[in-house]
Each structure stands twice: as C-alpha cells, then as structure tokens.
Protein backbone atom coordinates (compact mmCIF):
# COMPACT_ATOMS: atom_id res chain seq x y z
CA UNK A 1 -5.09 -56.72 88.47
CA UNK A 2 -6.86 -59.46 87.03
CA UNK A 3 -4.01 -62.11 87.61
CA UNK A 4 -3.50 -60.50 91.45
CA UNK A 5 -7.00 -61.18 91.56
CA UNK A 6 -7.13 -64.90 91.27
CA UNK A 7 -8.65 -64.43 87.93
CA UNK A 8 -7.24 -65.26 84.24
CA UNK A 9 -8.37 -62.45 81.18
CA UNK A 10 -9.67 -63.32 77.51
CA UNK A 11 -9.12 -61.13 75.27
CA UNK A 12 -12.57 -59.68 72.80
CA UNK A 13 -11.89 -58.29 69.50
CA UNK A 14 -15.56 -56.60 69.04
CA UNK A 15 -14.91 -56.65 65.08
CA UNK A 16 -15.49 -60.34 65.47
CA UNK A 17 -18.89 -62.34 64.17
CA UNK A 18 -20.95 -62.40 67.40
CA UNK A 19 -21.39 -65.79 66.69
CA UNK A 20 -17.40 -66.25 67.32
CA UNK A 21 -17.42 -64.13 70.48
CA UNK A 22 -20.42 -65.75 72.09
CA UNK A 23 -18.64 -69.28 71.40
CA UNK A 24 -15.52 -67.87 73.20
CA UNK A 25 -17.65 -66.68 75.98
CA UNK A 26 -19.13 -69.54 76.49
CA UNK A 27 -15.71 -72.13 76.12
CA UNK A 28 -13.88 -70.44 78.77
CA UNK A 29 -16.93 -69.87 81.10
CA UNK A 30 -16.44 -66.40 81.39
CA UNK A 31 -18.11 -64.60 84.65
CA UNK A 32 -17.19 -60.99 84.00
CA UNK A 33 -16.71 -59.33 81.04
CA UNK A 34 -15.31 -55.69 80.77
CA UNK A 35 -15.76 -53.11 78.19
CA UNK A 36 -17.53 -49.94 76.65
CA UNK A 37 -20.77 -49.73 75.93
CA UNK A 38 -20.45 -49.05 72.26
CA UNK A 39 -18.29 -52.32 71.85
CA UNK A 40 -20.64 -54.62 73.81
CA UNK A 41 -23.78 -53.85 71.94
CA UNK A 42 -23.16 -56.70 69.32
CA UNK A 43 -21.13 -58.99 71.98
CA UNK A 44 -23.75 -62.11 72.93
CA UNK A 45 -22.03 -62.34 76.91
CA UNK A 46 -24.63 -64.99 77.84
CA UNK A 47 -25.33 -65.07 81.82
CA UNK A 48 -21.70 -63.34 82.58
CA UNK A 49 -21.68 -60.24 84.18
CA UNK A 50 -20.90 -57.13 82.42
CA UNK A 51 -19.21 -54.26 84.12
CA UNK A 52 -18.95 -51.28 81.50
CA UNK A 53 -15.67 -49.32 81.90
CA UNK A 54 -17.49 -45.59 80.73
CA UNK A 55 -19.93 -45.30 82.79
CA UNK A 56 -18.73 -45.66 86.40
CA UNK A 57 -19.58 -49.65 86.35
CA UNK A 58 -15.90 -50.28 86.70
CA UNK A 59 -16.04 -47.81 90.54
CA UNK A 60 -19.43 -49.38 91.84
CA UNK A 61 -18.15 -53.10 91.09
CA UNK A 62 -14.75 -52.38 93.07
CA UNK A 63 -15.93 -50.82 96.10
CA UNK A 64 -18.76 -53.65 96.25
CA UNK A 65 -15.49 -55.88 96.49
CA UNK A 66 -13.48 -57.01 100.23
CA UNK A 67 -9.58 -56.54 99.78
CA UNK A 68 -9.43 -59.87 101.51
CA UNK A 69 -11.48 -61.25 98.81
CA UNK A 70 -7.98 -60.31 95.88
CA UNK A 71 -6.37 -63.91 97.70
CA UNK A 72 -2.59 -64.11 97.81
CA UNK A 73 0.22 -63.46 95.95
CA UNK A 74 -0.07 -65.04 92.78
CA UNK A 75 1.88 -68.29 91.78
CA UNK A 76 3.68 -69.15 88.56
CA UNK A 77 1.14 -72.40 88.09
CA UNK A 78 -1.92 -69.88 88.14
CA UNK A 79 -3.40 -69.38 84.62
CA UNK A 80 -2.60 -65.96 83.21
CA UNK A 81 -4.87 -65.72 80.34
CA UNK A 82 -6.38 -67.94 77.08
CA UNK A 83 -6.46 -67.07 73.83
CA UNK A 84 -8.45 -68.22 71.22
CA UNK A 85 -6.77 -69.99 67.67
CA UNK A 86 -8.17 -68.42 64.38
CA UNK A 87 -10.66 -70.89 64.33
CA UNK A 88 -9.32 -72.43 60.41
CA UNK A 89 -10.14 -75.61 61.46
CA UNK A 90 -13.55 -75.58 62.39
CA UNK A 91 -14.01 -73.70 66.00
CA UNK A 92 -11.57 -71.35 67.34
CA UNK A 93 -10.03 -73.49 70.26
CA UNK A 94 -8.46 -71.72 73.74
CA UNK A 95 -4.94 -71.73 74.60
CA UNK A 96 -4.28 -71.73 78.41
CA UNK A 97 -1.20 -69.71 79.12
C-alpha cells in the first residue's frame, strides 16, 4: 500500500536506543510514521506525523485521503524501501532498495 502509494517504508525496531531510531528518522526524512502506541512511547519521531494503528488513527487518516491522490501504477525505478546498516562503523547508514 505504501509502494502503490508513491511512498517508500523504513522499517523501526522499537527495542532500539532512541537515540538510533531518532537518527534514522531523521536520515531518511520520514513524514509518517505508523505504529502502536505502546511501541512509540520511547520512539523520538521529530516533526513526522504519527498515525497510531490501535486506536482508529490508521481509519481517520485514510478517509481524510483523495483516491486520486495514491498516483499511478508504480514503476520498477520507484524506491521500495531503506534499511538501515548495523551502524559498526560509526552511524547506521540507509540502503535504498
């Protein structure tokens, strides 16, 4: 959904530092970030917007959304998702797939 969406995913393990999470946050510019509440409490998200999945966030945020606005068909050049290297070498650094 993401993908059809125009959008790419990064994926949050919440048993990471906050100080690691925050830093991948902020590298890939994140706008939205989706979860439960219980898993977000310690996750610094910075100005993106959260839309909790338990609570009926997740409903509100789609209807306020135009079909039209999903774009078209998605390409094989459109970035899928990045994920972040263990970080052994100073900062963890994205990987755009």
């Amino acid at each position: 959904a993401v993908w059809k969406a125009g959008g790419a995913f990064v994926p949050l393990d919440p048993e990471y530092p906050p100080d690691r999470l925050g830093h991948v946050l902020a590298d890939s510019a994140a706008s939205v970030v989706l979860g439960v509440a219980d898993t977000l409490t310690a996750v610094p998200v910075g100005a993106a917007r959260v839309v909790l999945l338990d609570d009926g966030d997740i409903g509100r945020a789609l209807e306020a959304e135009s079909p039209a606005s999903l774009g078209g068909r998605p390409t094989r050049h459109q970035l899928a998702y990045v994920i972040y290297t263990s970080g052994s070498t100073g900062r963890p650094k994205g990987v755009a797939v």
